[in-house]
C-alpha atoms as a PDB file:
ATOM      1  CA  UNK A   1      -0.277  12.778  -5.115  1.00  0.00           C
ATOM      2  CA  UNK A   2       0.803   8.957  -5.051  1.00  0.00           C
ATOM      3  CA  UNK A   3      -0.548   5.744  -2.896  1.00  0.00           C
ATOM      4  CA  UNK A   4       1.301   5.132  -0.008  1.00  0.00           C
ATOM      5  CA  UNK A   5      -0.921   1.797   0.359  1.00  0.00           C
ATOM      6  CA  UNK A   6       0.874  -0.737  -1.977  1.00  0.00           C
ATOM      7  CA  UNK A   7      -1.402  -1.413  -4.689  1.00  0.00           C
ATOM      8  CA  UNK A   8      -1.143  -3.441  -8.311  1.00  0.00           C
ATOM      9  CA  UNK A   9      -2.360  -1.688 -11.211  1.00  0.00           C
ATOM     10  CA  UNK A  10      -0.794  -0.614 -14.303  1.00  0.00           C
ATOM     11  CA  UNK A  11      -0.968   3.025 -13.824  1.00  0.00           C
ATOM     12  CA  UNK A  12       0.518   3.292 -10.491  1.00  0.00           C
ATOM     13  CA  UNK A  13       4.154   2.218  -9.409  1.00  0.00           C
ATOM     14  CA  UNK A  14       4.072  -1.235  -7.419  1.00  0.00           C
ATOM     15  CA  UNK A  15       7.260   0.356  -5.889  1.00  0.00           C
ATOM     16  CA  UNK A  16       6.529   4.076  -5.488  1.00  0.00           C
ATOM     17  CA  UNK A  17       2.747   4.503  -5.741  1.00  0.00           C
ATOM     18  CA  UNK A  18       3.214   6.886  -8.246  1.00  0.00           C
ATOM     19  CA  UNK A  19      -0.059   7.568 -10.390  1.00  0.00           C
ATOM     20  CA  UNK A  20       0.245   8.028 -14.259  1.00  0.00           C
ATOM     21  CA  UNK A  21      -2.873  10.243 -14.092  1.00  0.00           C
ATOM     22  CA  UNK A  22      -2.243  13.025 -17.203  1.00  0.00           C
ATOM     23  CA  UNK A  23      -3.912  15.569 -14.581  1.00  0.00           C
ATOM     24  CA  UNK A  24      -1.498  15.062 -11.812  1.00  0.00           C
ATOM     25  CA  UNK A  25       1.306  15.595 -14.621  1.00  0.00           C
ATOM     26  CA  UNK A  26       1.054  17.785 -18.022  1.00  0.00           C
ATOM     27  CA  UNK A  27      -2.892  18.171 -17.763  1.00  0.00           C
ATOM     28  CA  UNK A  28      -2.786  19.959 -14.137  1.00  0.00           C
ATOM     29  CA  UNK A  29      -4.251  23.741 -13.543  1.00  0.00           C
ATOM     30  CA  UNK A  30      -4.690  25.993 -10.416  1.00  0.00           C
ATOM     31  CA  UNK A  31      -8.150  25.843 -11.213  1.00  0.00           C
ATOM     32  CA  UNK A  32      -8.109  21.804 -10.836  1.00  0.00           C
ATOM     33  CA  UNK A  33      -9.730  20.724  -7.426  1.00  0.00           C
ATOM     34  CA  UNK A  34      -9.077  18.049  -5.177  1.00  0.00           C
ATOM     35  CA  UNK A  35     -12.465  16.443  -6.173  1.00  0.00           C
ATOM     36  CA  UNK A  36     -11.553  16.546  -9.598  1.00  0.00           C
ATOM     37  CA  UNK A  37      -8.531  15.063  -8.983  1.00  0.00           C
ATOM     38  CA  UNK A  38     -10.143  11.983  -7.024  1.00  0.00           C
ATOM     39  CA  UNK A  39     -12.750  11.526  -9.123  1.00  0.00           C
ATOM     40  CA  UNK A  40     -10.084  11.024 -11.863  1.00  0.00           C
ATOM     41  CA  UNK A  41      -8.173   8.892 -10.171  1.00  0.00           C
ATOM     42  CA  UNK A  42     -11.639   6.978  -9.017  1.00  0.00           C
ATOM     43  CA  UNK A  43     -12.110   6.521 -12.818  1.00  0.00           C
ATOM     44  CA  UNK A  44      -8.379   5.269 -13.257  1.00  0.00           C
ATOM     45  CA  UNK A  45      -8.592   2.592 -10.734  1.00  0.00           C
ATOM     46  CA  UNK A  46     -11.789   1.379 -12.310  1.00  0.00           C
ATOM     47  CA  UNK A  47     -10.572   1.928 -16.125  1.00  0.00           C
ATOM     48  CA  UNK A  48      -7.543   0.784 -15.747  1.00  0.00           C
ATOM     49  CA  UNK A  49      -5.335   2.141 -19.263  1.00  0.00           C
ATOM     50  CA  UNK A  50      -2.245  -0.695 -19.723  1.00  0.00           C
ATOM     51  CA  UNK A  51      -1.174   1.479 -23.035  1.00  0.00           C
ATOM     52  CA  UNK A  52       0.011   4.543 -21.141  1.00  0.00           C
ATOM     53  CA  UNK A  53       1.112   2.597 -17.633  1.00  0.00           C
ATOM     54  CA  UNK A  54       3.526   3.682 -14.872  1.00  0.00           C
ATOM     55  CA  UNK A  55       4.623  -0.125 -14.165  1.00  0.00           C
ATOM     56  CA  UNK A  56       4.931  -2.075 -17.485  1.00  0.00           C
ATOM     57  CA  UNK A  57       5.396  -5.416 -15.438  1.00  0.00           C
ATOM     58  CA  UNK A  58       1.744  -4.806 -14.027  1.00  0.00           C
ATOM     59  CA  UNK A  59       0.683  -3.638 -17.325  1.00  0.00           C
ATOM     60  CA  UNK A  60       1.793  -6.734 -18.982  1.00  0.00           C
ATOM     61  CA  UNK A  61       0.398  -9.119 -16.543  1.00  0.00           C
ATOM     62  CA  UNK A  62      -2.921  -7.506 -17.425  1.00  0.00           C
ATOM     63  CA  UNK A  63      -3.415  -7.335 -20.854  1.00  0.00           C
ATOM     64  CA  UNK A  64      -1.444 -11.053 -21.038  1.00  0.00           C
ATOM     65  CA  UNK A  65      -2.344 -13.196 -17.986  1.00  0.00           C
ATOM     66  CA  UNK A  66      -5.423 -11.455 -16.345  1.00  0.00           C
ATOM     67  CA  UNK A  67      -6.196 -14.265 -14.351  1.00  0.00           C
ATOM     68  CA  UNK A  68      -2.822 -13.738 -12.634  1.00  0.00           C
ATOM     69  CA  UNK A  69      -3.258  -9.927 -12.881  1.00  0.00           C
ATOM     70  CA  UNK A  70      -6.903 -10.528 -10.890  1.00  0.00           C
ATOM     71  CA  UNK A  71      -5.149 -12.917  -8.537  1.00  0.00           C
ATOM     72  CA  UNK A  72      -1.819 -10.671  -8.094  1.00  0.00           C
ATOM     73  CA  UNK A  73      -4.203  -7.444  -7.086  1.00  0.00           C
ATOM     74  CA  UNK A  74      -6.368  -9.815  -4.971  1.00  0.00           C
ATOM     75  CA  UNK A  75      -3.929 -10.626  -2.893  1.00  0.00           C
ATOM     76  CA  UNK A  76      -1.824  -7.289  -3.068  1.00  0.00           C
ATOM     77  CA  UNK A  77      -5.223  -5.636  -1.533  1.00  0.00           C
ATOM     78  CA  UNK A  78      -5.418  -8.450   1.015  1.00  0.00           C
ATOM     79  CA  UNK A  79      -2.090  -7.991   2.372  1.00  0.00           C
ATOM     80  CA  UNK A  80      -1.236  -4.320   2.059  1.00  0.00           C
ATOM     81  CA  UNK A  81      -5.140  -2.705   2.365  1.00  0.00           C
ATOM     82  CA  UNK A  82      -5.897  -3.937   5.780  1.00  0.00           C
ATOM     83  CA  UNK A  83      -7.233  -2.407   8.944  1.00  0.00           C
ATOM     84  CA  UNK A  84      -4.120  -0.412  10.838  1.00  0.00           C
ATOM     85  CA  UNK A  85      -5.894  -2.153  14.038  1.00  0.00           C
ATOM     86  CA  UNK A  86      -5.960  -5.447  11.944  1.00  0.00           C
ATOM     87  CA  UNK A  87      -2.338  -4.967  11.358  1.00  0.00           C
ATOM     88  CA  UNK A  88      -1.166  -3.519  15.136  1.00  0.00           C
ATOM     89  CA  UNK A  89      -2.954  -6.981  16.318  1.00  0.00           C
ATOM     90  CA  UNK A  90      -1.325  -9.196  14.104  1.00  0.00           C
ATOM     91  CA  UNK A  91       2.298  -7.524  15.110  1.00  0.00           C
ATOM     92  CA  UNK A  92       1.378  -7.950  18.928  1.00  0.00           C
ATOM     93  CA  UNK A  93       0.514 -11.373  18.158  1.00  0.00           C
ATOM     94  CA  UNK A  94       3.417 -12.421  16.858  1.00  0.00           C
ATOM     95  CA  UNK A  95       5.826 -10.203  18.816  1.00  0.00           C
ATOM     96  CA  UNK A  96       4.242 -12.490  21.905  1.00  0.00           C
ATOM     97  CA  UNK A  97       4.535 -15.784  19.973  1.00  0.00           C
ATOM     98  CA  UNK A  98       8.569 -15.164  20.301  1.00  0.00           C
ATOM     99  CA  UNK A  99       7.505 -15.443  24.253  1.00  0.00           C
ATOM    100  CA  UNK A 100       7.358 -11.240  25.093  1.00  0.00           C
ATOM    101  CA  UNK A 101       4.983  -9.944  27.536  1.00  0.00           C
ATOM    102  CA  UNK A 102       1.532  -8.671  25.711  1.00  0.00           C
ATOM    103  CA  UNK A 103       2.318  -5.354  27.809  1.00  0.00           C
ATOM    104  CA  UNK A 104       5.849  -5.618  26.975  1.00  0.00           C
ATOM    105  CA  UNK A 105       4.914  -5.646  22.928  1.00  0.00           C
ATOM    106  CA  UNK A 106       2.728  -3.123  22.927  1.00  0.00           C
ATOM    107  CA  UNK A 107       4.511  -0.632  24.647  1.00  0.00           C
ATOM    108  CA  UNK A 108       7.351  -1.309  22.070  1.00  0.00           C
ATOM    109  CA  UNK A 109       4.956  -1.580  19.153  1.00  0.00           C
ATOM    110  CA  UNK A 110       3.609   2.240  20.240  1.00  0.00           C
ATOM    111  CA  UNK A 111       6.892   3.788  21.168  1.00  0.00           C
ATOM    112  CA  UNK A 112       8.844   2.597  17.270  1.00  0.00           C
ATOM    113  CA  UNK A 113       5.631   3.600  15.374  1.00  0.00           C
ATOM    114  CA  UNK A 114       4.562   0.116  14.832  1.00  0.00           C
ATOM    115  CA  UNK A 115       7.496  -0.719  13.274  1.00  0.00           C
ATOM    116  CA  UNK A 116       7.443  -4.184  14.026  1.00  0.00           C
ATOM    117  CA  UNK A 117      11.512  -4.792  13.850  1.00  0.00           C
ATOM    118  CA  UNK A 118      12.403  -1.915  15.905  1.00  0.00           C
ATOM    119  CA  UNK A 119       9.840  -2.569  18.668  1.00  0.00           C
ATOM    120  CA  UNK A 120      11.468  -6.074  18.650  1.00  0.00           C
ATOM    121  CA  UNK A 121      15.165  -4.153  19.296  1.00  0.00           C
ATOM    122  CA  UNK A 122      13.340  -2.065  21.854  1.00  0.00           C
ATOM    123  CA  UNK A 123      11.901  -5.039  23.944  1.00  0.00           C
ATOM    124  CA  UNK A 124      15.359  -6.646  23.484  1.00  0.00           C
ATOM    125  CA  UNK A 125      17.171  -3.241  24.386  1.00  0.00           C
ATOM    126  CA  UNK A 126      15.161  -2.843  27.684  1.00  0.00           C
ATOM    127  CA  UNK A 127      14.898  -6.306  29.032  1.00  0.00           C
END
């Protein structure tokens, strides 16, 4: 189990999204659920434990500068949590702001799995 959604918190890799969760590791059992496993992780993300963390840059920032840590994760969740429709608009928009057809982007946006540098290669590639 790891994020694939970037997210800052000391317990989970800002580069991985690996979860330091003792369950996932040396604590787990067959006889372990999936609920049990989210609720523990629900409890990490709200508990977060900087003593035993999987990033020790994030860790730092929060038990040193929490302000920053606050405005760090703030922004991480505003940039990396949003809306895949939220996201797919924002590519098209810009994609057409270089001066490609709307029809042209999407196309290219669907057919490279949103991948928002390939689609650009694609429109390139078959103008």
């Amino acid at each position: 189990m790891k994020f694939d959604t970037k997210i800052w918190h000391p317990n989970i890799s800002s580069q991985t999204g690996a979860i330091c969760l003792d369950i996932l590791k040396d604590e787990w059992s067959p006889a372990l659920t999936i609920r049990t496993a989210l609720l523990s992780l629900q409890a990490l993300l709200c508990n977060p434990e900087p003593d035993d963390p999987q990033d020790a840059v994030v860790a730092s920032q929060y038990k040193n500068h929490r302000e920053l840590f606050n405005q760090t994760a703030r922004s991480w969740t505003q940039e990396h949590a949003k809306d895949p429709q939220v996201i797919y608009e924002e590519k098209v928009k810009r994609l057409c702001e270089m001066g490609f057809d709307e029809k042209n982007v999407r196309k290219a946006l669907d057919e490279c799995a949103m991948d928002e540098a390939a689609a650009l290669n694609y429109i390139l590639s078959t103008t």
